[in-house]
PDB file of N, CA and C in Angstrom:
ATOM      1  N   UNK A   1     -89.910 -18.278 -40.520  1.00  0.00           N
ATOM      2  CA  UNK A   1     -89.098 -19.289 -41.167  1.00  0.00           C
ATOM      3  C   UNK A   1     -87.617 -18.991 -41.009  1.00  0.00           C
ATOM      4  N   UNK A   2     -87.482 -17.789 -41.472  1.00  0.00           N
ATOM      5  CA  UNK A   2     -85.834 -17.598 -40.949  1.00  0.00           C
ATOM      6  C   UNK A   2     -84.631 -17.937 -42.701  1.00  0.00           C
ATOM      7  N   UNK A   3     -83.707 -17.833 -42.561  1.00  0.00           N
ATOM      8  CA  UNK A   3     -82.799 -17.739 -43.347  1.00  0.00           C
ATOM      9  C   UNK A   3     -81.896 -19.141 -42.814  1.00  0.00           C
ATOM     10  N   UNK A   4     -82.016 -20.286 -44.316  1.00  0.00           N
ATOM     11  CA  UNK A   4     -81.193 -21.418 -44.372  1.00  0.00           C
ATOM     12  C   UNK A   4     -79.710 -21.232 -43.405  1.00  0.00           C
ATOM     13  N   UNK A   5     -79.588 -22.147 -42.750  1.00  0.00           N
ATOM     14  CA  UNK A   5     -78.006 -21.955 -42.112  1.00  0.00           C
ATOM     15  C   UNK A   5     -77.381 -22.095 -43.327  1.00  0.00           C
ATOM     16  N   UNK A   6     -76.219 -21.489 -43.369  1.00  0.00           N
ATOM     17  CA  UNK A   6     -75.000 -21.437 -44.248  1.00  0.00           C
ATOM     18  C   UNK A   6     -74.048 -22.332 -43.702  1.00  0.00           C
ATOM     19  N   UNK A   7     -73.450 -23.721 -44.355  1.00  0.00           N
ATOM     20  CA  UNK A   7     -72.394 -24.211 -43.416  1.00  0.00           C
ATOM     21  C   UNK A   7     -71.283 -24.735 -44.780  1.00  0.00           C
ATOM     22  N   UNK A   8     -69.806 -23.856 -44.654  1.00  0.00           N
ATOM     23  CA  UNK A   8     -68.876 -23.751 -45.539  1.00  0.00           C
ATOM     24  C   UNK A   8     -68.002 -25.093 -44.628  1.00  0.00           C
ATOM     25  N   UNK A   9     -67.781 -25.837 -45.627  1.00  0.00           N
ATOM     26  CA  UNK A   9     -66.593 -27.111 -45.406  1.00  0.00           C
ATOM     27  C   UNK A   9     -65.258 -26.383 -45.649  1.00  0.00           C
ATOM     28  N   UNK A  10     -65.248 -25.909 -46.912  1.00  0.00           N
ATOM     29  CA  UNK A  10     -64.190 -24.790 -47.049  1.00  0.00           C
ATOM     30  C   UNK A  10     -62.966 -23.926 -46.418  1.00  0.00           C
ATOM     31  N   UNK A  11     -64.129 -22.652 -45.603  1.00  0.00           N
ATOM     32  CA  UNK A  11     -63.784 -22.156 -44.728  1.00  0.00           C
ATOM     33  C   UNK A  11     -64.033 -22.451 -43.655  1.00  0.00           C
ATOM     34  N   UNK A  12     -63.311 -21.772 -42.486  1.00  0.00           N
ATOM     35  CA  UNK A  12     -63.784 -21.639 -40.912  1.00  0.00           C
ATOM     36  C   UNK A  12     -63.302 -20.459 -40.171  1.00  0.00           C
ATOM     37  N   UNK A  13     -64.305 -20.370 -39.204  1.00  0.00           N
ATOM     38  CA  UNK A  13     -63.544 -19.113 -38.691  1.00  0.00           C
ATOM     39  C   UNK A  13     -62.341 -19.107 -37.484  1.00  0.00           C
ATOM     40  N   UNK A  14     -61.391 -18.055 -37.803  1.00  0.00           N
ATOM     41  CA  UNK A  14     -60.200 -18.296 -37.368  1.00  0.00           C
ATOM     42  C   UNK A  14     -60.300 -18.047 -35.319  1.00  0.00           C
ATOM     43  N   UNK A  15     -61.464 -17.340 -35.277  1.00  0.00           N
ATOM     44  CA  UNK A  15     -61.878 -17.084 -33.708  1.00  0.00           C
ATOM     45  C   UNK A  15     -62.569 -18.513 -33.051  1.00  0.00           C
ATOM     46  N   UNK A  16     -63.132 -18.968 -33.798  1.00  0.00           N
ATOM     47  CA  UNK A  16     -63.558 -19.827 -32.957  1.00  0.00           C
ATOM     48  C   UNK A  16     -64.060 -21.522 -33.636  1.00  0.00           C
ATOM     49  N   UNK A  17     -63.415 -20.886 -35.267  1.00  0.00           N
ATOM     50  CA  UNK A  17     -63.673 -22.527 -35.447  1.00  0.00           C
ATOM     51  C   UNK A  17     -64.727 -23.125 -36.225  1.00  0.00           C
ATOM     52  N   UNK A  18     -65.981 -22.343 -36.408  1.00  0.00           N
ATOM     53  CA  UNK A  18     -67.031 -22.851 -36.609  1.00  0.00           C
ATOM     54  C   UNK A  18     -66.824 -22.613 -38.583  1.00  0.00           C
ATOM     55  N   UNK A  19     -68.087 -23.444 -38.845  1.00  0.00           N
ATOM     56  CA  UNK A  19     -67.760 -23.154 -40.688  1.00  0.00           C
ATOM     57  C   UNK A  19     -69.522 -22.405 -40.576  1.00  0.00           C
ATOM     58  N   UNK A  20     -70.357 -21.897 -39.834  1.00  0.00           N
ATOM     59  CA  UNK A  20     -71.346 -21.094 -40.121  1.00  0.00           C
ATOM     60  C   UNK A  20     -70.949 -19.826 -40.313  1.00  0.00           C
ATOM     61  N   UNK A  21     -70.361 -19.571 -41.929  1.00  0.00           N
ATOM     62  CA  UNK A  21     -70.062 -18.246 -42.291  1.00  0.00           C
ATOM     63  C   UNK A  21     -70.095 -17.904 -43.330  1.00  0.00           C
ATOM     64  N   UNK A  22     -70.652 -16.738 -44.042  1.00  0.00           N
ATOM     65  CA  UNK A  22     -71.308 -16.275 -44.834  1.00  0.00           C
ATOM     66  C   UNK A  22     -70.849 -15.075 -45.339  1.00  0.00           C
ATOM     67  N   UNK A  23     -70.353 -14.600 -47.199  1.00  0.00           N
ATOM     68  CA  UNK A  23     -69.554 -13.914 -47.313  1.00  0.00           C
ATOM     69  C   UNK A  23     -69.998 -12.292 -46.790  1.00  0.00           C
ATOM     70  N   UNK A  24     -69.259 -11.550 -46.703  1.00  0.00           N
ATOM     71  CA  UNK A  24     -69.376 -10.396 -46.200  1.00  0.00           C
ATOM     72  C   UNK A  24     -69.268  -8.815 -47.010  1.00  0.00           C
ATOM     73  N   UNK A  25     -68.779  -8.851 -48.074  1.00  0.00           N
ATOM     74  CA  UNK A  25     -68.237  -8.137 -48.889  1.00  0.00           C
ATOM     75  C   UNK A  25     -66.748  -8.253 -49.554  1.00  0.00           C
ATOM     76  N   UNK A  26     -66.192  -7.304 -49.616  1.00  0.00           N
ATOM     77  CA  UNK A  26     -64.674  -7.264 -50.305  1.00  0.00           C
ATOM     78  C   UNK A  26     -64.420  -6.236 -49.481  1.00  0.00           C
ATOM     79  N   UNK A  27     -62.558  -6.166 -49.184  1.00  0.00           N
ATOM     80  CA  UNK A  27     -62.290  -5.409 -48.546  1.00  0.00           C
ATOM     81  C   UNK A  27     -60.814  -5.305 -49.239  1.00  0.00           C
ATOM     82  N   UNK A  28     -60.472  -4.750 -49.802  1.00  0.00           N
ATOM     83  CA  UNK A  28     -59.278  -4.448 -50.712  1.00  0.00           C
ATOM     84  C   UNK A  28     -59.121  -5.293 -52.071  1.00  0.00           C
ATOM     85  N   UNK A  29     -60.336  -5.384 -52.371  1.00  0.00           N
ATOM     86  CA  UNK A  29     -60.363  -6.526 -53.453  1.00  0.00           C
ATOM     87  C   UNK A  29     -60.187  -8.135 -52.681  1.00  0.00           C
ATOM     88  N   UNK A  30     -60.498  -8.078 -51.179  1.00  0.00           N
ATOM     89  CA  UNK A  30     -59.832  -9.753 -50.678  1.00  0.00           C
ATOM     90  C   UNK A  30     -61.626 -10.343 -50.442  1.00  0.00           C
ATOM     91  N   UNK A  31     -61.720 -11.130 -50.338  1.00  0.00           N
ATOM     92  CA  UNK A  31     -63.143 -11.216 -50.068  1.00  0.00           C
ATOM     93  C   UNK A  31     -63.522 -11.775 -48.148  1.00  0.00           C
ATOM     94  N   UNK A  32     -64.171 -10.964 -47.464  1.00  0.00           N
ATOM     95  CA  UNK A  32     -64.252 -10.752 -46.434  1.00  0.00           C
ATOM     96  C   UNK A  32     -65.718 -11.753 -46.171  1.00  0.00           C
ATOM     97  N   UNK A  33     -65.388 -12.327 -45.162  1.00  0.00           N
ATOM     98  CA  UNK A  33     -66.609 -13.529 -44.366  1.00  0.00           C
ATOM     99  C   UNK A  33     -67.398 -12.549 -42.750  1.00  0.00           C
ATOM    100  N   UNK A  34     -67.978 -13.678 -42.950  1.00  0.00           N
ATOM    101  CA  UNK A  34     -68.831 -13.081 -41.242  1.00  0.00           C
ATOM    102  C   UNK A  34     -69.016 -14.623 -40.541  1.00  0.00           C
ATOM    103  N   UNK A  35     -69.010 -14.310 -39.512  1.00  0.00           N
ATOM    104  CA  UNK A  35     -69.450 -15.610 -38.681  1.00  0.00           C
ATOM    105  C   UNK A  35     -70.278 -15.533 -37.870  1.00  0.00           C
ATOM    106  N   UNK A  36     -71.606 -16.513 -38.355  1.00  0.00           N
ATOM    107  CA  UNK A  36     -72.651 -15.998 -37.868  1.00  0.00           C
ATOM    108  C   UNK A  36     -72.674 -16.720 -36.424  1.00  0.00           C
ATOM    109  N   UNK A  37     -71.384 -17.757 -35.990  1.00  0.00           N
ATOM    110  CA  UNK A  37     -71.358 -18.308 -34.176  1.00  0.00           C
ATOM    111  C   UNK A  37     -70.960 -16.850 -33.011  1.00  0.00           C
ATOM    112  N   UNK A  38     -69.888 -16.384 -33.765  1.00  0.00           N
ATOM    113  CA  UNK A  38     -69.393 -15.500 -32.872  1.00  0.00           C
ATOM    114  C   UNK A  38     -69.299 -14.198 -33.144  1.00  0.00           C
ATOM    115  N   UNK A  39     -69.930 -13.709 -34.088  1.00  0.00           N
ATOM    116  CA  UNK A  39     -70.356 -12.744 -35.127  1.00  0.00           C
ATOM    117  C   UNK A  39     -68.627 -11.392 -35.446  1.00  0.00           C
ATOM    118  N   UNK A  40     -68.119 -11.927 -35.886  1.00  0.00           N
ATOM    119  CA  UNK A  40     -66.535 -11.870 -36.135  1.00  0.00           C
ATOM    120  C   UNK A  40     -66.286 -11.842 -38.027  1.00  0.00           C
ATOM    121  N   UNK A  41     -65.660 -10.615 -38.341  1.00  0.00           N
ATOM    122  CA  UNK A  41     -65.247 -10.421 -39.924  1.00  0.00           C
ATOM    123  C   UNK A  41     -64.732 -10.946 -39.824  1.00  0.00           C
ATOM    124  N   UNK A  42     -63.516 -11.545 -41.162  1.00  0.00           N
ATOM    125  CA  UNK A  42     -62.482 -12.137 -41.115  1.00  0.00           C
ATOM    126  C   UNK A  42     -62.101 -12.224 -42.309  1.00  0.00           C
ATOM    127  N   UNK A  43     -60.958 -12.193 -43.038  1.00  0.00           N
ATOM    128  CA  UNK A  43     -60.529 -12.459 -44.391  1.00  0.00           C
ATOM    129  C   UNK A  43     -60.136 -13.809 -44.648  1.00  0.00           C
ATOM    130  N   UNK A  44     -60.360 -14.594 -45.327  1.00  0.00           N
ATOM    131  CA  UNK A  44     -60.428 -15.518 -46.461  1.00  0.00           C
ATOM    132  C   UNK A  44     -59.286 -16.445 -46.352  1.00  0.00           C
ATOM    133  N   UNK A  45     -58.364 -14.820 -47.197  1.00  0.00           N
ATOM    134  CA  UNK A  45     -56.939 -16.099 -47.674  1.00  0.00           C
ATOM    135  C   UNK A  45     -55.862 -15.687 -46.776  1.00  0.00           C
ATOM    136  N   UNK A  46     -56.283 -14.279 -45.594  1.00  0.00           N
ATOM    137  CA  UNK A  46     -55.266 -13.843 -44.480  1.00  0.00           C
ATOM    138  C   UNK A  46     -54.798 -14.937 -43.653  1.00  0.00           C
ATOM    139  N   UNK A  47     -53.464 -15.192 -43.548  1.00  0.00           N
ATOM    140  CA  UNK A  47     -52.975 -15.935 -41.993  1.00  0.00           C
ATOM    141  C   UNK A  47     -53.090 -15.355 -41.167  1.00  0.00           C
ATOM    142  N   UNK A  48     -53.734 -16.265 -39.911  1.00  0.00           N
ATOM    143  CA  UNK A  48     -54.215 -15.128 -38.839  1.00  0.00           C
ATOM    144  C   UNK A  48     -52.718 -15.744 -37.750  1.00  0.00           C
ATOM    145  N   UNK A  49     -52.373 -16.812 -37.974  1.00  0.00           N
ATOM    146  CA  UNK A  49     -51.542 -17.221 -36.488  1.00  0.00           C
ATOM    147  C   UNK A  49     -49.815 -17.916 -36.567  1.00  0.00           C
ATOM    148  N   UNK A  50     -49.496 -17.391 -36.244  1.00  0.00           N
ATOM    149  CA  UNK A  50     -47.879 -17.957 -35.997  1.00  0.00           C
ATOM    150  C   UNK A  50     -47.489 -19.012 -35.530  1.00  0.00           C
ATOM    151  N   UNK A  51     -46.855 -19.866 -35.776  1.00  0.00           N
ATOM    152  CA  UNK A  51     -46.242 -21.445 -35.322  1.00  0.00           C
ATOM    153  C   UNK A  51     -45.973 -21.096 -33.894  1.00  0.00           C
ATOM    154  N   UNK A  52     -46.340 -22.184 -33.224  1.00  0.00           N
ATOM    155  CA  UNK A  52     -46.063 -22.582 -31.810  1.00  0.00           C
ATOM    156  C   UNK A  52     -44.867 -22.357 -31.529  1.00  0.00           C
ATOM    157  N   UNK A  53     -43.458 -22.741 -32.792  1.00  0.00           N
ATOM    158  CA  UNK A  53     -41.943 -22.871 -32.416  1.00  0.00           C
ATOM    159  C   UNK A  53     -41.857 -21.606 -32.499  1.00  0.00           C
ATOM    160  N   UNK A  54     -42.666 -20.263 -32.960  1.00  0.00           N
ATOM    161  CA  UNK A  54     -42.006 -19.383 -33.409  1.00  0.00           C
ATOM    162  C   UNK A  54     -42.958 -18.213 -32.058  1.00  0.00           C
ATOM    163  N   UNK A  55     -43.665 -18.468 -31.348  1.00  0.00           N
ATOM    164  CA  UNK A  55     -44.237 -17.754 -29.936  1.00  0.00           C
ATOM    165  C   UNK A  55     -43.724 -18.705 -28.981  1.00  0.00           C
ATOM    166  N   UNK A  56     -43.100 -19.733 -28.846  1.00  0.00           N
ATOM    167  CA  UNK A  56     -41.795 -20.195 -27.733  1.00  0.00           C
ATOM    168  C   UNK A  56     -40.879 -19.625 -27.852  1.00  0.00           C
ATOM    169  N   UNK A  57     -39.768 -19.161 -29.298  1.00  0.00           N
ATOM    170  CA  UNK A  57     -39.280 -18.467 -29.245  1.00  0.00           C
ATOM    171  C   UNK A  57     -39.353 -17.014 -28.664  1.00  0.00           C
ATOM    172  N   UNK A  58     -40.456 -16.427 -29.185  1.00  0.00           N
ATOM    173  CA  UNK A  58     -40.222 -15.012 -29.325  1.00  0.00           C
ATOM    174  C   UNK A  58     -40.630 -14.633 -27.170  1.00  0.00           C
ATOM    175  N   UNK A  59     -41.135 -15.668 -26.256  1.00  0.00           N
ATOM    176  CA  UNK A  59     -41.136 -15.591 -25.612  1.00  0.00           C
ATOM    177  C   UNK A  59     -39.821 -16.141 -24.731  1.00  0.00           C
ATOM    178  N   UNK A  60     -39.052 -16.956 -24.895  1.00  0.00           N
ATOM    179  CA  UNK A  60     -38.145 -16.798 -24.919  1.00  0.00           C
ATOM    180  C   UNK A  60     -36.819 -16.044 -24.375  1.00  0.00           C
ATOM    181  N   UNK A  61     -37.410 -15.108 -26.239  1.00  0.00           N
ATOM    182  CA  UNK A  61     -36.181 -14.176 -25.898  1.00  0.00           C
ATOM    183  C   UNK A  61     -36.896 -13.018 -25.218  1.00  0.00           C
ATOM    184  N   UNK A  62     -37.898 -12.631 -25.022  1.00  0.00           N
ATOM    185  CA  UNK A  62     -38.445 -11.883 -24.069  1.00  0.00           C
ATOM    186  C   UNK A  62     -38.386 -12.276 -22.161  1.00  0.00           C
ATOM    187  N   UNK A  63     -38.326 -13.273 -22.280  1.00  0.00           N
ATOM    188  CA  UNK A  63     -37.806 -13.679 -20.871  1.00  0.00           C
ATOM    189  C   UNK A  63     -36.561 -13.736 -20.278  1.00  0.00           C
ATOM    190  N   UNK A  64     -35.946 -14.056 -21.806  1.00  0.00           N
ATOM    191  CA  UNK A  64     -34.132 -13.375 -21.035  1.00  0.00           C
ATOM    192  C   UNK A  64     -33.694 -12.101 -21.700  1.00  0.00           C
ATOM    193  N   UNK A  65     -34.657 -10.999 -21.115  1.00  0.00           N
ATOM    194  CA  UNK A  65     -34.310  -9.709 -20.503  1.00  0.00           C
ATOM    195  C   UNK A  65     -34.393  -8.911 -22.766  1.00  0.00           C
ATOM    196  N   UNK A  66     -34.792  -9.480 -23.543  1.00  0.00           N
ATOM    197  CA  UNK A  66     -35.034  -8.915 -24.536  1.00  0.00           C
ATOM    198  C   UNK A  66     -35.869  -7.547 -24.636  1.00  0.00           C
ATOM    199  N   UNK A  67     -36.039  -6.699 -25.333  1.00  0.00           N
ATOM    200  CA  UNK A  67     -37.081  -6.112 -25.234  1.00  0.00           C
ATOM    201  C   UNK A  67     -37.985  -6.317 -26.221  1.00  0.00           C
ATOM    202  N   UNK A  68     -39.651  -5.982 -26.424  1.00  0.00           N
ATOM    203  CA  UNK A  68     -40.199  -6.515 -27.503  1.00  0.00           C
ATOM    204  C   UNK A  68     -39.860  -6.120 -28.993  1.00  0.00           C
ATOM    205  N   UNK A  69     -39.318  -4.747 -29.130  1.00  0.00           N
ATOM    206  CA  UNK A  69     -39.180  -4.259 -29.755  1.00  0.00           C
ATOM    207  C   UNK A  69     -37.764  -5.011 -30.695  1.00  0.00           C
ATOM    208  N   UNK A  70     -36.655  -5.247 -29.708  1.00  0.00           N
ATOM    209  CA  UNK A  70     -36.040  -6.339 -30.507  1.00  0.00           C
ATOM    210  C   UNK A  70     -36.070  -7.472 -30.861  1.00  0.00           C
ATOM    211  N   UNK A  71     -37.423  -8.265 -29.617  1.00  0.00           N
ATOM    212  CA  UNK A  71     -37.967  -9.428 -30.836  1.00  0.00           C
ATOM    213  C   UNK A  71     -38.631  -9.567 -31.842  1.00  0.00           C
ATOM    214  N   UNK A  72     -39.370  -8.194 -31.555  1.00  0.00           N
ATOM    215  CA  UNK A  72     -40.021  -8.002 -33.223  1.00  0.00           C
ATOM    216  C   UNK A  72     -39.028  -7.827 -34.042  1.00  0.00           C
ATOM    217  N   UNK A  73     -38.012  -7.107 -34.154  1.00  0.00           N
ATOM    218  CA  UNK A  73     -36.868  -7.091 -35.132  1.00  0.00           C
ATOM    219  C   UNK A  73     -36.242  -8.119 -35.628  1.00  0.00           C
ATOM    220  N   UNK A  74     -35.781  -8.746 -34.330  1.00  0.00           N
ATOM    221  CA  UNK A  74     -35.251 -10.675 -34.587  1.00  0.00           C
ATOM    222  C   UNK A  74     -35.950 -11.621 -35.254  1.00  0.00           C
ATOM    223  N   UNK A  75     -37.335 -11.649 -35.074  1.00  0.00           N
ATOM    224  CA  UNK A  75     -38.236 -12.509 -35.887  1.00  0.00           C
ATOM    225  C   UNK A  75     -38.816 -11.838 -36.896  1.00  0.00           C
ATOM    226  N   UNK A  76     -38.762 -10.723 -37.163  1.00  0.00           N
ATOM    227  CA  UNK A  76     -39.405 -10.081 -38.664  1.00  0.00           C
ATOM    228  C   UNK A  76     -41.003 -10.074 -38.416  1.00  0.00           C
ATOM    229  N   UNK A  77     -41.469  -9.750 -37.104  1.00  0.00           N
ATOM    230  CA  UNK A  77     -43.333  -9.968 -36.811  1.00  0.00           C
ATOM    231  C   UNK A  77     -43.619  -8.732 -36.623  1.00  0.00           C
ATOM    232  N   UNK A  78     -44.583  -7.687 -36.529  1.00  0.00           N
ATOM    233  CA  UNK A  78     -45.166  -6.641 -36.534  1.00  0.00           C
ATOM    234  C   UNK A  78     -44.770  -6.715 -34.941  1.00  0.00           C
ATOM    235  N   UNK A  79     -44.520  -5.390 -34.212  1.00  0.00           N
ATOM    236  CA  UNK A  79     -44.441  -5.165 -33.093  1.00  0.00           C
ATOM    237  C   UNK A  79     -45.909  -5.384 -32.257  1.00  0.00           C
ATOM    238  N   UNK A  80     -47.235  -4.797 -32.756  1.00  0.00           N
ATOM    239  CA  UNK A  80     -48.001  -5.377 -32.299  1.00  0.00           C
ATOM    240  C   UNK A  80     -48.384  -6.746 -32.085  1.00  0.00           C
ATOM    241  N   UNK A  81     -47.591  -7.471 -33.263  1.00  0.00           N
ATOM    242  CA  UNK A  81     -48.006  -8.721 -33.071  1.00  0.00           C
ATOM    243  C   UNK A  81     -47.225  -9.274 -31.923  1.00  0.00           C
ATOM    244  N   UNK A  82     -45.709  -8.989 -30.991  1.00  0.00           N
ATOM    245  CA  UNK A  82     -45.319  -9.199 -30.481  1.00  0.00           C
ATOM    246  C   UNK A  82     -45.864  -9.358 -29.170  1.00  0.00           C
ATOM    247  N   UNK A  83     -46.446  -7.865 -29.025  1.00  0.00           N
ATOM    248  CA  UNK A  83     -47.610  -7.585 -27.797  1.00  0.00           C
ATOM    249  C   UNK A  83     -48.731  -7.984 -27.658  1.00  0.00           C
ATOM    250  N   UNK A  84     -49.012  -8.750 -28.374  1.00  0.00           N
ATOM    251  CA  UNK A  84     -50.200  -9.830 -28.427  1.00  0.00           C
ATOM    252  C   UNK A  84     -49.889 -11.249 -27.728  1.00  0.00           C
TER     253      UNK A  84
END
C-alpha cells in the first residue's frame, strides 16, 4: 500500500519546486522539510535566493575587473554566496 503522498500548498521546495514535502525535524529550533521529488532538506522560513537586479549587479561588477571578494563587501552577501 505504501504511505499517502503528502502534498503542502503552503510550502515548496526551493530546488525544484515541487510541494511533495514532508516535515523533517528541527534544526536550530527552525523547522526543517524533506522533499520527497528530489530528496533535498530545506528550511521553512530560510531565503534561499537573491533578486535578479542584485546577481546582474554583482556580476557586473565582477566583469569590470572587481574582485569577488569586493563584491561581496559592496553588496553585503556572504563571499560564498558570491562564488555561487
Amino acid at each position: 500500500m505504501g504511505r499517502k503522498p503528502v502534498i503542502r500548498r503552503d510550502i515548496s521546495c526551493p530546488s525544484c519546486g515541487s510541494h511533495h514535502v514532508v516535515k523533517s525535524g528541527k534544526s536550530a529550533g527552525r523547522q526543517k522539510y524533506l522533499c520527497r521529488d528530489c530528496s533535498k532538506y530545506f528550511l521553512g522560513d530560510a531565503s534561499y535566493y537573491h533578486s535578479r537586479k542584485l546577481r546582474e549587479e554583482a556580476l557586473k561588477m565582477y566583469a569590470n575587473g572587481m574582485s569577488m571578494r569586493a563584491v561581496s563587501r559592496v553588496l553585503n552577501v556572504p563571499l560564498g554566496t558570491v562564488f555561487t
